[in-house]
PDB file of N, CA and C in Angstrom:
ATOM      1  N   UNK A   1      10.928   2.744   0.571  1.00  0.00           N
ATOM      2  CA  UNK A   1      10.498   1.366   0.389  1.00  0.00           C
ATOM      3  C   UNK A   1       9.006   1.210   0.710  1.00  0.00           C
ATOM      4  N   UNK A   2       8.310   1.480   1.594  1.00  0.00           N
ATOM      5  CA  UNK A   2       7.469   1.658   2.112  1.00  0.00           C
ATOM      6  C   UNK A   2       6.305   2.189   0.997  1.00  0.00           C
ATOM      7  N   UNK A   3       6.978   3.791   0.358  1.00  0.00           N
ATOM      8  CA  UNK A   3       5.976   4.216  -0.858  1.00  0.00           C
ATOM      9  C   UNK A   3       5.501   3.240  -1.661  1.00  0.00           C
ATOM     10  N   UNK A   4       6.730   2.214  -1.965  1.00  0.00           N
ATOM     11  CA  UNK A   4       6.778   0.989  -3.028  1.00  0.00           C
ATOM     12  C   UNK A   4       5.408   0.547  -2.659  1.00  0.00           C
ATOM     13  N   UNK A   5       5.802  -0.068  -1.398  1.00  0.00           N
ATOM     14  CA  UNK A   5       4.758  -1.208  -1.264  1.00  0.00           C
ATOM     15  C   UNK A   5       3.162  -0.599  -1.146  1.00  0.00           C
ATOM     16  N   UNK A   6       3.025   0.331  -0.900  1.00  0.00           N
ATOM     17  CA  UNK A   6       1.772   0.580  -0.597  1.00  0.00           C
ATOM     18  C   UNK A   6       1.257   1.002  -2.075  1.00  0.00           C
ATOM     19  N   UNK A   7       2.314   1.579  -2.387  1.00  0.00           N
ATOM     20  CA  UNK A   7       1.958   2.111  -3.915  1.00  0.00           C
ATOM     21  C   UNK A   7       1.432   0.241  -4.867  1.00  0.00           C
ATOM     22  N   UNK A   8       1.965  -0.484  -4.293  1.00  0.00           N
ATOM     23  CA  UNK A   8       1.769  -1.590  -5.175  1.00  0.00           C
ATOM     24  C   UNK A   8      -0.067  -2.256  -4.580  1.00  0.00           C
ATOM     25  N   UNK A   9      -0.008  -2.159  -3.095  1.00  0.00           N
ATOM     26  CA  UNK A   9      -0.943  -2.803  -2.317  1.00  0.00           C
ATOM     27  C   UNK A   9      -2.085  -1.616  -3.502  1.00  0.00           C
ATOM     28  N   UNK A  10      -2.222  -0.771  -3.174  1.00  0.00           N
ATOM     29  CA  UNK A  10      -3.070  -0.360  -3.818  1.00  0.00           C
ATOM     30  C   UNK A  10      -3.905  -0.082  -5.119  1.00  0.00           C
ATOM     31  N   UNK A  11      -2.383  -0.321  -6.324  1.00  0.00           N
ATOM     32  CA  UNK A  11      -2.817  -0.414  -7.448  1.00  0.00           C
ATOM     33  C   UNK A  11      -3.290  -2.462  -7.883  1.00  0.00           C
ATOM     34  N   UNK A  12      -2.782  -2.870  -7.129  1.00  0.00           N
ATOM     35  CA  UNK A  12      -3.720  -4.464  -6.938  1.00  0.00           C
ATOM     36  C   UNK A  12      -5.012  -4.211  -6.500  1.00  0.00           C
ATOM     37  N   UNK A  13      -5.658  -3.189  -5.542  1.00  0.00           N
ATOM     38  CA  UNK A  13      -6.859  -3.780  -5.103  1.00  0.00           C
ATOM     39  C   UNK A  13      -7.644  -2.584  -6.471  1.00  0.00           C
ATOM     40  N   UNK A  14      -6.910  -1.575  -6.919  1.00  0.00           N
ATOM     41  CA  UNK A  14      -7.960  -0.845  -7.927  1.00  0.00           C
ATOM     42  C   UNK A  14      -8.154  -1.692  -9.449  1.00  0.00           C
ATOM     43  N   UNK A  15      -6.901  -2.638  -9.658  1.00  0.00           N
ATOM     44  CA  UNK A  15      -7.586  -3.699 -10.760  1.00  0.00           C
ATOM     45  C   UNK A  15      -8.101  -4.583 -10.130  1.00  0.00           C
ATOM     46  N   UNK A  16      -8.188  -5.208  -8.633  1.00  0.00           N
ATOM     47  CA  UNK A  16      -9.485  -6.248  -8.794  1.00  0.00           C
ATOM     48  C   UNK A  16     -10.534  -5.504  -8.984  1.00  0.00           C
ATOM     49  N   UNK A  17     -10.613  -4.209  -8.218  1.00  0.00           N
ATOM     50  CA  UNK A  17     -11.965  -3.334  -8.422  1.00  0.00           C
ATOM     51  C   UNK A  17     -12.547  -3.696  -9.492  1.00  0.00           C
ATOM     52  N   UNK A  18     -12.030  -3.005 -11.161  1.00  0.00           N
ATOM     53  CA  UNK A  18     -12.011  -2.977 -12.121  1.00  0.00           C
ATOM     54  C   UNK A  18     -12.218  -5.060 -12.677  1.00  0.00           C
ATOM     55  N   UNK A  19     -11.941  -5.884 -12.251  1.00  0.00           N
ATOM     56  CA  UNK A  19     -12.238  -7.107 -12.278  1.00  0.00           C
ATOM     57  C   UNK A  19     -13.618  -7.744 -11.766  1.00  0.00           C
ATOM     58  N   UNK A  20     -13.678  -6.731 -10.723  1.00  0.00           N
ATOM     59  CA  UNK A  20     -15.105  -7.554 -10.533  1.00  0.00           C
ATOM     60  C   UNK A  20     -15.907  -6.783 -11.117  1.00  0.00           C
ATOM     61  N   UNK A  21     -16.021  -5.922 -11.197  1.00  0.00           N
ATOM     62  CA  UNK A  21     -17.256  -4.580 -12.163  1.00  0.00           C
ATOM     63  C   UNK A  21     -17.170  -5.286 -13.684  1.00  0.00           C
ATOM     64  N   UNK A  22     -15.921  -6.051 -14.116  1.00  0.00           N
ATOM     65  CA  UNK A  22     -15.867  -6.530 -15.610  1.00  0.00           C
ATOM     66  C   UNK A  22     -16.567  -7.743 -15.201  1.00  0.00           C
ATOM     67  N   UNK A  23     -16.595  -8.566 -14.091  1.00  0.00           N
ATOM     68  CA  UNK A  23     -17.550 -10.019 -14.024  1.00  0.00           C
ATOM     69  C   UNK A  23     -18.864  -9.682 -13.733  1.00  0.00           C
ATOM     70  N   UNK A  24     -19.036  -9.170 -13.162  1.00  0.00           N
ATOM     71  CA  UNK A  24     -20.661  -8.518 -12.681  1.00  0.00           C
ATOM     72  C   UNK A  24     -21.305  -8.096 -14.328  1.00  0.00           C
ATOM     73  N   UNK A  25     -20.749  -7.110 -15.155  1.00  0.00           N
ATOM     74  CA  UNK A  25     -21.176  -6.489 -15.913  1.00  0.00           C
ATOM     75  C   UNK A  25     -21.341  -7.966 -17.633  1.00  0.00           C
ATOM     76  N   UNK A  26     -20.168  -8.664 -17.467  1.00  0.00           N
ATOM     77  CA  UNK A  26     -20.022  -9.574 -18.714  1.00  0.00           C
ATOM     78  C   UNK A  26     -21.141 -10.849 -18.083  1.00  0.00           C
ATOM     79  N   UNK A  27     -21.316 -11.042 -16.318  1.00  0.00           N
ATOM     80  CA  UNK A  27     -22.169 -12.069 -16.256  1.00  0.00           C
ATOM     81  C   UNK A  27     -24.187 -11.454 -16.363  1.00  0.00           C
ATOM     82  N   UNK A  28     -23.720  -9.952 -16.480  1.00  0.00           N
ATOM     83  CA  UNK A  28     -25.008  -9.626 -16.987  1.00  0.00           C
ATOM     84  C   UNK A  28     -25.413  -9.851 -18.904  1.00  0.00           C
ATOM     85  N   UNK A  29     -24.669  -9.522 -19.683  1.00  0.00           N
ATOM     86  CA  UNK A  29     -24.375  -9.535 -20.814  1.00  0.00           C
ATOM     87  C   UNK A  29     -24.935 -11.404 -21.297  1.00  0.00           C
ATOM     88  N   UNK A  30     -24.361 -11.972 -20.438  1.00  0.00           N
ATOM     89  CA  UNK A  30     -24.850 -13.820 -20.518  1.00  0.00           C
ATOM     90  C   UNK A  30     -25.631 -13.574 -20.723  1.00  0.00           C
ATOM     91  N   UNK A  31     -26.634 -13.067 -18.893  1.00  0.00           N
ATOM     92  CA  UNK A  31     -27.461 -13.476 -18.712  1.00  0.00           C
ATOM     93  C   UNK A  31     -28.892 -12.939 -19.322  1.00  0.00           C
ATOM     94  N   UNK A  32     -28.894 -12.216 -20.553  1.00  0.00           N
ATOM     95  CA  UNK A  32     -29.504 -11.504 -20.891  1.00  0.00           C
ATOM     96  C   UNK A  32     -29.157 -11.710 -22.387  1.00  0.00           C
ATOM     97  N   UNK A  33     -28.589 -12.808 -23.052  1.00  0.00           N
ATOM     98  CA  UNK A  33     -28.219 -12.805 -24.284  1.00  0.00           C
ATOM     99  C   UNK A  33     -27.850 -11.932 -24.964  1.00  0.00           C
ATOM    100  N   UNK A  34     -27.103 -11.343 -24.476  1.00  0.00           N
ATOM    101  CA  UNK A  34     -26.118  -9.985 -25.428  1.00  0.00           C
ATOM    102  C   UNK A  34     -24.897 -11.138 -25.839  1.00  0.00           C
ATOM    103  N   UNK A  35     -23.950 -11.644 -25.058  1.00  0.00           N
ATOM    104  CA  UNK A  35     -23.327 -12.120 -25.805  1.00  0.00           C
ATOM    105  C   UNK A  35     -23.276 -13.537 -25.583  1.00  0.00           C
ATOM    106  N   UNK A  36     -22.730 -15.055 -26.393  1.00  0.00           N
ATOM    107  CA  UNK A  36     -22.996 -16.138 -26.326  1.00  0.00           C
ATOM    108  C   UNK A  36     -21.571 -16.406 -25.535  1.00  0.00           C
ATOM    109  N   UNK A  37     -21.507 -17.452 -23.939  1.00  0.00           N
ATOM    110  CA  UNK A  37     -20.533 -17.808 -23.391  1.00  0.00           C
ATOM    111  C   UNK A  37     -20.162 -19.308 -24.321  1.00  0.00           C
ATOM    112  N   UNK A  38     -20.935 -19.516 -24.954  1.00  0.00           N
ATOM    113  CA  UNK A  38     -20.001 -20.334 -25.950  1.00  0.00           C
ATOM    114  C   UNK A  38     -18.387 -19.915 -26.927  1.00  0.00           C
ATOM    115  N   UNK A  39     -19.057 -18.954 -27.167  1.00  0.00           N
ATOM    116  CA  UNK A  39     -17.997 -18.403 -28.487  1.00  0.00           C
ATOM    117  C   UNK A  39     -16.422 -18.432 -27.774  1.00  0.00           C
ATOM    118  N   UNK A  40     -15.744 -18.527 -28.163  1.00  0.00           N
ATOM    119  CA  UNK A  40     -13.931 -19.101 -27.418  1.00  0.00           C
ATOM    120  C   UNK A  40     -13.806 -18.184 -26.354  1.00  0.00           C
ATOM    121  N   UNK A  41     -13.910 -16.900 -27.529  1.00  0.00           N
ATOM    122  CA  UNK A  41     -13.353 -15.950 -26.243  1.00  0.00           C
ATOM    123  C   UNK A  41     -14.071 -15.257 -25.539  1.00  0.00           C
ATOM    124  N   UNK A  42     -15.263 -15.444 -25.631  1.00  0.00           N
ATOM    125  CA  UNK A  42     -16.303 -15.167 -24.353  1.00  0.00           C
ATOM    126  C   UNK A  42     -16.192 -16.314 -23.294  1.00  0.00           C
ATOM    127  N   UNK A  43     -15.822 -17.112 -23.587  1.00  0.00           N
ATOM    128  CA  UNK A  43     -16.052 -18.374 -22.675  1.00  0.00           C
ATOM    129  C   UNK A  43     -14.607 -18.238 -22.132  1.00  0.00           C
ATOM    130  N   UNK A  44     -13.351 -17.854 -22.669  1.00  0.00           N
ATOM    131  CA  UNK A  44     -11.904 -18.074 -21.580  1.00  0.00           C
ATOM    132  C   UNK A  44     -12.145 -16.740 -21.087  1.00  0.00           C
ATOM    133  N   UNK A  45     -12.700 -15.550 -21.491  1.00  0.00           N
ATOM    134  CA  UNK A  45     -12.652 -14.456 -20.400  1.00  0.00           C
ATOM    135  C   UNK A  45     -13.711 -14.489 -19.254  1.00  0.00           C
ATOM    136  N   UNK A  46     -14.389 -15.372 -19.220  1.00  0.00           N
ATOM    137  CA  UNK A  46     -15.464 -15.329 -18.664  1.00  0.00           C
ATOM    138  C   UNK A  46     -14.867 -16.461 -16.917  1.00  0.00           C
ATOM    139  N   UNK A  47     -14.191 -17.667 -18.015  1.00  0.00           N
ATOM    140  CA  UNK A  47     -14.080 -18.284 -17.026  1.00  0.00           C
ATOM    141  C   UNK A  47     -12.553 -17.624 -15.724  1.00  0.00           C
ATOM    142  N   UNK A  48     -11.879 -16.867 -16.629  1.00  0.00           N
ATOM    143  CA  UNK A  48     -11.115 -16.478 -16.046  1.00  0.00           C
ATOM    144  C   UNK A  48     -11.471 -15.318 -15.022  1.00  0.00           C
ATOM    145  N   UNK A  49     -12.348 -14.457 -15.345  1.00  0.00           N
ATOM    146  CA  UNK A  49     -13.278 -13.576 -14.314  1.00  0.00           C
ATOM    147  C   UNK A  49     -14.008 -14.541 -13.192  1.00  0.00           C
ATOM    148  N   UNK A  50     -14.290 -15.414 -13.479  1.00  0.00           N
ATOM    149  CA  UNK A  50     -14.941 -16.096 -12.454  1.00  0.00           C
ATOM    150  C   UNK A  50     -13.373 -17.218 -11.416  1.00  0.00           C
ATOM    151  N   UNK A  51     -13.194 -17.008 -12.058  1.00  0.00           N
ATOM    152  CA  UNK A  51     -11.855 -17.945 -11.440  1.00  0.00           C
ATOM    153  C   UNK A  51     -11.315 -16.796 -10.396  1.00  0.00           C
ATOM    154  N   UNK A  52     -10.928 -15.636 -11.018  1.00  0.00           N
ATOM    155  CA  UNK A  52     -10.341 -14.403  -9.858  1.00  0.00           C
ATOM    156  C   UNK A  52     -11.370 -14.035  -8.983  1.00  0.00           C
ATOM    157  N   UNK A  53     -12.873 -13.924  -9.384  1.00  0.00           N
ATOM    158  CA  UNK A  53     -13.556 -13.377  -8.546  1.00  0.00           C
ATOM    159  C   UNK A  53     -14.664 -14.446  -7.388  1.00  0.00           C
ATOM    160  N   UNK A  54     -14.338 -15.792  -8.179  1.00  0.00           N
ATOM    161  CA  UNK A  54     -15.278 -15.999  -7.471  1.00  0.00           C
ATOM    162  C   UNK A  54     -14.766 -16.805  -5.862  1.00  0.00           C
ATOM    163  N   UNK A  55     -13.224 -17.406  -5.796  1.00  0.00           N
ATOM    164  CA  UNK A  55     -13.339 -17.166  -4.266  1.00  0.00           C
ATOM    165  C   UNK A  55     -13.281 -16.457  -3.546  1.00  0.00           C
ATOM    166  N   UNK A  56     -13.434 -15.035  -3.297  1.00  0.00           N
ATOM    167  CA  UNK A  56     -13.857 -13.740  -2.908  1.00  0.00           C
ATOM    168  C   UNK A  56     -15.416 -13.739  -2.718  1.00  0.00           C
ATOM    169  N   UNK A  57     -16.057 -13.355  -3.570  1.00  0.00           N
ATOM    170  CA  UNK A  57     -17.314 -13.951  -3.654  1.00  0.00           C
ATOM    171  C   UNK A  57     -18.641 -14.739  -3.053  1.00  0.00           C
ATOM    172  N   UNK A  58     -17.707 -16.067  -3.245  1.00  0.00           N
ATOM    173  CA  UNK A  58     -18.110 -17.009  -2.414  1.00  0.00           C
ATOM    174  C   UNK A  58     -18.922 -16.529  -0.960  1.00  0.00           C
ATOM    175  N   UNK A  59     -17.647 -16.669  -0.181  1.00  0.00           N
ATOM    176  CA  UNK A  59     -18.045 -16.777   1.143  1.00  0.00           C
ATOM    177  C   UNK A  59     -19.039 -15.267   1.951  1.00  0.00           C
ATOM    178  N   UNK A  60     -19.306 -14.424   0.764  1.00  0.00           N
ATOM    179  CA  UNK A  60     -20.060 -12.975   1.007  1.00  0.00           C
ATOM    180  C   UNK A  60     -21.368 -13.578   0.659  1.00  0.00           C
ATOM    181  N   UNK A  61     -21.599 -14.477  -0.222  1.00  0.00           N
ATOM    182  CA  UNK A  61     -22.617 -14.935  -0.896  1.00  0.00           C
ATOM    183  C   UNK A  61     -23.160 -15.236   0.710  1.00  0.00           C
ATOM    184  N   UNK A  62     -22.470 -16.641   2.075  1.00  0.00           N
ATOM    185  CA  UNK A  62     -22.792 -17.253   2.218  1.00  0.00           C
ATOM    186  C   UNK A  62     -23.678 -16.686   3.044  1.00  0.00           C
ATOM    187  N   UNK A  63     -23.422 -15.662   3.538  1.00  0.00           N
ATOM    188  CA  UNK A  63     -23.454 -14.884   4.943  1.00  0.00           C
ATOM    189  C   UNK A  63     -24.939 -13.483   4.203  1.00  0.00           C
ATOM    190  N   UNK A  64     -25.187 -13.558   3.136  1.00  0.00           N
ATOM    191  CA  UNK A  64     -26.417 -12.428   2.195  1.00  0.00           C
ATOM    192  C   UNK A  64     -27.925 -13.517   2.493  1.00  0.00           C
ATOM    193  N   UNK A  65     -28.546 -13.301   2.594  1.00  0.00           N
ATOM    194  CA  UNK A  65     -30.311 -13.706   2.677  1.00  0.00           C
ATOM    195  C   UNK A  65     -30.274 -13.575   0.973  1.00  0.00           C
ATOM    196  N   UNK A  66     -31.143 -15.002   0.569  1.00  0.00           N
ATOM    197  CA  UNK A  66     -31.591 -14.675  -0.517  1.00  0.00           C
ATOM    198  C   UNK A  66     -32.295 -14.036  -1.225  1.00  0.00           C
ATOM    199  N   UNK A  67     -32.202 -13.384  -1.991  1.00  0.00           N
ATOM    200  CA  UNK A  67     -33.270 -11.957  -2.586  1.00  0.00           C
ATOM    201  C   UNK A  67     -33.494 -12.310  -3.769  1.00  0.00           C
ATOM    202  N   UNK A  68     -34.086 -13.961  -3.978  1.00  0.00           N
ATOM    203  CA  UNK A  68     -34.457 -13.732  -5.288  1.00  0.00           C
ATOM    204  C   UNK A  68     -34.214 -13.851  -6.549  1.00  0.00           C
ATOM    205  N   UNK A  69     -32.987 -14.076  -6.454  1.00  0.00           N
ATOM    206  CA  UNK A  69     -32.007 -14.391  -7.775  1.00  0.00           C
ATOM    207  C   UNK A  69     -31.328 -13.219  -7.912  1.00  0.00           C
ATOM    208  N   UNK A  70     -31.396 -12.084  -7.189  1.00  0.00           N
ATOM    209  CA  UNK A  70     -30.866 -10.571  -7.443  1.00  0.00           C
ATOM    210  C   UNK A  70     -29.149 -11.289  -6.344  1.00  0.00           C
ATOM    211  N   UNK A  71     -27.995 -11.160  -7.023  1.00  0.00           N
ATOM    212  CA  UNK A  71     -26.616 -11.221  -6.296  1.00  0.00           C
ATOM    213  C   UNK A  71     -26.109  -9.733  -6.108  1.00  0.00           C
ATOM    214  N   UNK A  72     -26.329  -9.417  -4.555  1.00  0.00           N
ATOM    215  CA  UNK A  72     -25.393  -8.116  -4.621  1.00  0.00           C
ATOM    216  C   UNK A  72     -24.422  -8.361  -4.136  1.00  0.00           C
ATOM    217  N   UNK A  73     -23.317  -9.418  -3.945  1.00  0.00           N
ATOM    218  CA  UNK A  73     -22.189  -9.510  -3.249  1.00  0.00           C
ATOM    219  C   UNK A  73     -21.210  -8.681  -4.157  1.00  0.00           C
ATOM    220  N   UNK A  74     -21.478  -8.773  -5.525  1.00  0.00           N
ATOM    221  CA  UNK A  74     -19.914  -8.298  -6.053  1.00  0.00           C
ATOM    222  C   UNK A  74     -19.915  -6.166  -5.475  1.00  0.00           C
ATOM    223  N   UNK A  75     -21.734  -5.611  -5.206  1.00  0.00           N
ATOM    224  CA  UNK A  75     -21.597  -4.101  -4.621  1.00  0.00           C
ATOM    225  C   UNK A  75     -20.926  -4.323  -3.346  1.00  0.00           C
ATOM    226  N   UNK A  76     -21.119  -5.842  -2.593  1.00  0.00           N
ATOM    227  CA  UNK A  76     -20.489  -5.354  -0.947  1.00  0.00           C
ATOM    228  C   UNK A  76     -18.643  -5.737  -1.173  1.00  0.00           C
ATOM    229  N   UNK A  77     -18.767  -6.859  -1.869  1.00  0.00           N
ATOM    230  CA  UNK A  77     -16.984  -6.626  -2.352  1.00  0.00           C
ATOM    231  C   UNK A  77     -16.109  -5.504  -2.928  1.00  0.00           C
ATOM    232  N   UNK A  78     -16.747  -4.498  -3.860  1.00  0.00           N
ATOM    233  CA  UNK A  78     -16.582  -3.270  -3.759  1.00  0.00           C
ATOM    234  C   UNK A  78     -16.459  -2.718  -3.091  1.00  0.00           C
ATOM    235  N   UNK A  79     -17.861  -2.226  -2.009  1.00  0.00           N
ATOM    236  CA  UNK A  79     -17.462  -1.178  -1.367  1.00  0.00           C
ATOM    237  C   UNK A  79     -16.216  -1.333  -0.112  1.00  0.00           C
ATOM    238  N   UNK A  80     -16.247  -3.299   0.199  1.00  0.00           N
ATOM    239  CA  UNK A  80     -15.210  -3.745   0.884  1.00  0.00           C
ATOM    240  C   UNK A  80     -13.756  -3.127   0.575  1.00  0.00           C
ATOM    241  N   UNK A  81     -13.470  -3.413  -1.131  1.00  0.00           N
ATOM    242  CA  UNK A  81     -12.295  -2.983  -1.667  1.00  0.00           C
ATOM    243  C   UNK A  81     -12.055  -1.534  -1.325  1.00  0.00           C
ATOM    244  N   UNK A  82     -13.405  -0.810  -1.737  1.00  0.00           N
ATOM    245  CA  UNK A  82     -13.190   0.845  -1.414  1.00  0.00           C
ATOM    246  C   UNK A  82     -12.285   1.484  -0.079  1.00  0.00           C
ATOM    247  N   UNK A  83     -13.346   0.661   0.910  1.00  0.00           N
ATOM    248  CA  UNK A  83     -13.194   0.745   2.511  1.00  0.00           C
ATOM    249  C   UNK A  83     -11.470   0.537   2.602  1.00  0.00           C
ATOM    250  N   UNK A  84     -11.419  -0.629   2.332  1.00  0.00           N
ATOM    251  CA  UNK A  84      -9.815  -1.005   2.656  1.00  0.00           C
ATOM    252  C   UNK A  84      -8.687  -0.239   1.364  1.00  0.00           C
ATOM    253  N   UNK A  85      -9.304   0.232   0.596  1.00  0.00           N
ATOM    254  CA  UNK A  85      -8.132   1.215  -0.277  1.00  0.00           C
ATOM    255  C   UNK A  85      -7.722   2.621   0.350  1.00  0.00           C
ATOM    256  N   UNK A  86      -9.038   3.104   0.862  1.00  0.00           N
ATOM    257  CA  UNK A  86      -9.186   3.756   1.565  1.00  0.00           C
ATOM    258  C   UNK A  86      -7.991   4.378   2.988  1.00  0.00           C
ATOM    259  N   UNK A  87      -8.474   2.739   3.433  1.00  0.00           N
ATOM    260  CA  UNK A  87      -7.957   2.805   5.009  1.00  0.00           C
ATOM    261  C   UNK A  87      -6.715   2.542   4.697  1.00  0.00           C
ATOM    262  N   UNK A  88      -5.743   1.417   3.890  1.00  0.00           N
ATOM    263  CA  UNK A  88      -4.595   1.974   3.586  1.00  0.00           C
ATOM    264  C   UNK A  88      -3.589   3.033   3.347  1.00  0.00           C
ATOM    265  N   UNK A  89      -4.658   4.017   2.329  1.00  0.00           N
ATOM    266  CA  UNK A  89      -4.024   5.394   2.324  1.00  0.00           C
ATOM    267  C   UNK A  89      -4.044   6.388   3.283  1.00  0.00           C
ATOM    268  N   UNK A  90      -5.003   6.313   3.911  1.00  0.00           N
ATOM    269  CA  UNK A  90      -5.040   6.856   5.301  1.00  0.00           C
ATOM    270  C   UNK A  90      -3.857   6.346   6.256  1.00  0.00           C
ATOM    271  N   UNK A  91      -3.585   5.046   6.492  1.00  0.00           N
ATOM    272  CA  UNK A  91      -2.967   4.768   7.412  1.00  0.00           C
ATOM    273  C   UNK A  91      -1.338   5.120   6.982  1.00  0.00           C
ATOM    274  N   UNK A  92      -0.944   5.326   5.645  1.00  0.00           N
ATOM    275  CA  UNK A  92      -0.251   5.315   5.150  1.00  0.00           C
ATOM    276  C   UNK A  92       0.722   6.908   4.930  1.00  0.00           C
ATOM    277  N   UNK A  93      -0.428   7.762   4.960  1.00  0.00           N
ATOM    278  CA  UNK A  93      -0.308   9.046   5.345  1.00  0.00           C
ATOM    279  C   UNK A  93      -0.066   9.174   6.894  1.00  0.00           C
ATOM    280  N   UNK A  94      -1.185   8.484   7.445  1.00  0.00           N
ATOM    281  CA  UNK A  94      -0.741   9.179   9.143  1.00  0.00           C
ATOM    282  C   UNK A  94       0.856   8.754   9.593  1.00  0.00           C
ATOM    283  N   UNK A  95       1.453   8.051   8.688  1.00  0.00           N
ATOM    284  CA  UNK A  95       2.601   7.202   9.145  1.00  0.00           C
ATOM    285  C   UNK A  95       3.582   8.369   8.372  1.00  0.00           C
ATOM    286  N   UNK A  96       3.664   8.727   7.741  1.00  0.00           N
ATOM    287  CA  UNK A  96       4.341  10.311   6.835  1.00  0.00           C
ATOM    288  C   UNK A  96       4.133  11.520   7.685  1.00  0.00           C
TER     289      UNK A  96
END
């Protein structure tokens, strides 16, 4: 039972991974006119990336010094995710 769950805890935090690297990367694409957040479905995938990622986000934002217009919260939410995927499997093994 145990395999279950961890097996599940973990494949959740490797698609948010994969979720925020897709908001970071599509809110570069905006912001740089590659693609128009008008068009339907740039605009419901967009808002839906920001909907999952951005109360996460948020509160990393609040606690960063401004640099400028440069956002690195979604690299420290990463390496956050990393850290704690990490330490799960570790803890998860020492318990085996």
């Amino acid at each position: 039972m145990l395999n279950a769950v961890v097996w599940l805890i973990v494949t959740i935090l490797d698609l948010y991974f994969w979720v925020v690297i897709a908001s970071a990367v599509l809110s570069w694409l905006i912001a740089f006119n590659v693609v128009n957040p008008r068009n339907q479905l740039v605009g419901t995938i967009w808002d839906t990336l920001v909907r999952l990622t951005e109360p996460v986000l948020a509160p990393i934002r609040r606690f960063l010094p401004n640099l400028g217009g440069i956002d690195i919260s979604p690299v420290i939410l990463l390496l956050a995710l990393g850290f704690l995927r990490r330490l799960i499997v570790s803890l998860y093994v020492g318990i085996m």
